[in-house]
Protein backbone atom coordinates (compact mmCIF):
# COMPACT_ATOMS: atom_id res chain seq x y z
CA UNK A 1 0.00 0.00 0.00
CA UNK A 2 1.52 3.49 -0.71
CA UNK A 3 2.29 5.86 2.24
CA UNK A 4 -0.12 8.26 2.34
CA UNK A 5 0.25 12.03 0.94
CA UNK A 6 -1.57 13.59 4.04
CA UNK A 7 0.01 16.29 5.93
CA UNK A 8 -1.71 17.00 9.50
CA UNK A 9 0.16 20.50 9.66
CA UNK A 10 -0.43 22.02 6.25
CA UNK A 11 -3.68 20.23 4.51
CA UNK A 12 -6.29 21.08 6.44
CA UNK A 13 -4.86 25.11 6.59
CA UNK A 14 -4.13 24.90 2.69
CA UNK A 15 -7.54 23.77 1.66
CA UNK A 16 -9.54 25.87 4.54
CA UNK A 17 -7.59 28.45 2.15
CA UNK A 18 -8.83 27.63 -0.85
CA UNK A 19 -12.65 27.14 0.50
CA UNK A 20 -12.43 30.63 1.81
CA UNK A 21 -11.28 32.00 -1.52
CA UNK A 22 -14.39 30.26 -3.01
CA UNK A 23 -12.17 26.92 -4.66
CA UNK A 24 -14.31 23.76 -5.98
CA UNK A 25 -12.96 20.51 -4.50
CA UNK A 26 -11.63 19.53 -7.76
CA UNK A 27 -9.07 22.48 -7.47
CA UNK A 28 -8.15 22.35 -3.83
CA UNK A 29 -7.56 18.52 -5.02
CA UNK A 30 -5.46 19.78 -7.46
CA UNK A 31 -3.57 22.34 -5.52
CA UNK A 32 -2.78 19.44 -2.98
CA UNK A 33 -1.73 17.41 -6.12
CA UNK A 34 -3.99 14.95 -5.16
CA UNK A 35 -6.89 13.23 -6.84
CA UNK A 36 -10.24 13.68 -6.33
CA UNK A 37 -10.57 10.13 -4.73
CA UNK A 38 -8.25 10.73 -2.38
CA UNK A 39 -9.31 14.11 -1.39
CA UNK A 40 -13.23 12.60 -0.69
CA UNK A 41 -11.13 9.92 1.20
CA UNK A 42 -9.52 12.51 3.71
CA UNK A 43 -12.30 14.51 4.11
CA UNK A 44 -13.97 10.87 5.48
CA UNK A 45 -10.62 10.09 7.26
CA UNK A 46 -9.26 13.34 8.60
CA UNK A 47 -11.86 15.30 10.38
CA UNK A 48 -10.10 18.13 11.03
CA UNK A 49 -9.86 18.53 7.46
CA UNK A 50 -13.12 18.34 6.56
CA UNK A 51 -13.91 20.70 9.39
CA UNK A 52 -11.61 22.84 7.77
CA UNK A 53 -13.35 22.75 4.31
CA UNK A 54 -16.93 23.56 6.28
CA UNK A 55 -16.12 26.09 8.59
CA UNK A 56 -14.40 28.48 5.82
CA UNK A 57 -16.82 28.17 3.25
CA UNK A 58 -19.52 28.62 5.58
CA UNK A 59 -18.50 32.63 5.07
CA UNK A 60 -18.09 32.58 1.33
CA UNK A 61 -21.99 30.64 0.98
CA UNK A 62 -23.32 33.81 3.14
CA UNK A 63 -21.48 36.55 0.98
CA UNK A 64 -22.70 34.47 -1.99
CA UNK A 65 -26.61 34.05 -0.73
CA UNK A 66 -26.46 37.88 0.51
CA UNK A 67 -25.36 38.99 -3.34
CA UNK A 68 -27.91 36.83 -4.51
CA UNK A 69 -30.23 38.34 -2.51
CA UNK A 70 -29.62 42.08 -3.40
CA UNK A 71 -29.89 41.19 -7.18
CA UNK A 72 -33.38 39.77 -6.15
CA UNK A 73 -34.82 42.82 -4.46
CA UNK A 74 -32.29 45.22 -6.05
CA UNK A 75 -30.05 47.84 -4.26
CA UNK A 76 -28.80 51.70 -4.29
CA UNK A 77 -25.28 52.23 -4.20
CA UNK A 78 -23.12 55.52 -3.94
CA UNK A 79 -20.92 56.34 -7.27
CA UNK A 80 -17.74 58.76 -6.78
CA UNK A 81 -16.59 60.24 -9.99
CA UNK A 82 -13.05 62.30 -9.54
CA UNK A 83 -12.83 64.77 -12.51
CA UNK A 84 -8.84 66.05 -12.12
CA UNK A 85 -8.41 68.84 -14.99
CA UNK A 86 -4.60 69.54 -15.67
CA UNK A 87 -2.54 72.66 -16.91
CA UNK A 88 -1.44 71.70 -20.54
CA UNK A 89 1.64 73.77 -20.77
CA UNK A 90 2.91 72.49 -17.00
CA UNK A 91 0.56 69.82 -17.03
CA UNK A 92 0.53 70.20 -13.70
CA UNK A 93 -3.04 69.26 -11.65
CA UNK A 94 -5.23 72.36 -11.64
CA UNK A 95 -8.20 71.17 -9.91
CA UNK A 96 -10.40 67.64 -8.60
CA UNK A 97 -13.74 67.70 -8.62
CA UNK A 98 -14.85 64.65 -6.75
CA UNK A 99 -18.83 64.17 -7.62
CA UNK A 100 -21.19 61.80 -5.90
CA UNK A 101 -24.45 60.07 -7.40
CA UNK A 102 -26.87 57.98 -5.78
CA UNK A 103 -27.42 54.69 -8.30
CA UNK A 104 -29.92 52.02 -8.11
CA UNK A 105 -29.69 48.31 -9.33
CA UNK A 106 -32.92 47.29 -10.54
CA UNK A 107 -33.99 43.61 -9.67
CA UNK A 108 -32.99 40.83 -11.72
CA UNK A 109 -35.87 38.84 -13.11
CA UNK A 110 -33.83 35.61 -13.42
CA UNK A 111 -32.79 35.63 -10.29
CA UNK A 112 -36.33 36.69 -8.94
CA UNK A 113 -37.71 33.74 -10.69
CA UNK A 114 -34.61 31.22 -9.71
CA UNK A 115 -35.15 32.29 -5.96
CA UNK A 116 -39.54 31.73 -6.14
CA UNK A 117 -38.45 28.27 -7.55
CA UNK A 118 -36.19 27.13 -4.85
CA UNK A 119 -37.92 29.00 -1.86
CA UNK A 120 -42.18 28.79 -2.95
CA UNK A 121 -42.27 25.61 -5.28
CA UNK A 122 -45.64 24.86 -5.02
CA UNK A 123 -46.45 28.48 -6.70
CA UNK A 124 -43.05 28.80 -8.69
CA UNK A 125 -42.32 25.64 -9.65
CA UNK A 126 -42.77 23.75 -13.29
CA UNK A 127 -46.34 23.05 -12.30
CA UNK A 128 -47.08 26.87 -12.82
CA UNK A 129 -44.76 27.00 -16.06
CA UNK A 130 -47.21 23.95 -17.43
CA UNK A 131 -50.35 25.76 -16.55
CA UNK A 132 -48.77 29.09 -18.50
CA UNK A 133 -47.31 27.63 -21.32
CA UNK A 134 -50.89 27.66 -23.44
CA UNK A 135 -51.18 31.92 -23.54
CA UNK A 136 -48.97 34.26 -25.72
CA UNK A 137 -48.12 36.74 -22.75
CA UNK A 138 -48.59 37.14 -18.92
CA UNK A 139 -51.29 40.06 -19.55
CA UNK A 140 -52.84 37.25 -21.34
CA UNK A 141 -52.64 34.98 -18.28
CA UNK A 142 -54.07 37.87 -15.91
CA UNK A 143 -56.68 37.94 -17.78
CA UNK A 144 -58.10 34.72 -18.12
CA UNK A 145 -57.15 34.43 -14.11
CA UNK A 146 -59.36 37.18 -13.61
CA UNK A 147 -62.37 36.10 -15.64
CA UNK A 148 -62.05 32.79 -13.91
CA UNK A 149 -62.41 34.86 -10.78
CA UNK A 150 -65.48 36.17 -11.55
CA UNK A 151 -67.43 33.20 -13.09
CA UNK A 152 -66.45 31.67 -9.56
């Protein structure tokens, strides 16, 4: 049987590394130089490892679900434009202007719709994309949802 590639000291800090940094485990298997089999097989053996792996992506999956989030709902954001206007004989700096302006992001439909799917299935889901599929627009589906309303 071959001796065993595992390092106690370095592994687990190298690929807690990589997880933080947002790595697959197919790369932090590749940064150890180690196959993907083998990495699954520490993770199993070495639990410091895979406590490793967990606790610093745990950070990157909240950063991830919070920017998801804010493309959902949308978001306003502060843009700083610095205007520096020069001399062009000393071309020397003659004045900054530094200028503010208050953006906003618009939601995202897609990821609107992706997040209804995952998080209200039984309204979002493909059951509701079936039921749609029939009428050339959504103003179309409105409407016959509201003149289904009132024959009820």
């Amino acid at each position: 049987m071959a001796k065993s590639k595992y390092d106690p000291k370095t592994f687990p800090a190298k690929a807690g590394e990589l997880a933080s940094k947002g790595y697959s485990n197919k790369q932090i298997a590749e940064s150890l130089r180690i196959g993907e089999d083998t990495f699954y097989s520490y993770v199993k053996k070495h639990p410091k490892f895979a406590k490793s792996l967990t606790d610093n992506r745990v950070p990157v999956t909240i950063k991830v679900q919070e920017a998801y989030l804010s493309r959902c709902i949308g978001f306003d954001y502060e843009q700083q434009m610095t205007k520096i206007t020069k001399d062009l004989e000393t071309k020397k700096t003659q004045n900054v202007e530094i200028s503010k302006t208050n953006k906003k992001v618009l939601p995202h439909v897609g990821a609107c719709k992706n997040w209804l799917k995952v998080h209200m299935p039984e309204v979002w889901g493909d059951e509701v994309k079936k039921a749609i599929e029939g009428f050339e627009s959504f103003s179309d589906l409105m409407l016959e949802l509201a003149k289904e309303e009132e024959d009820a």
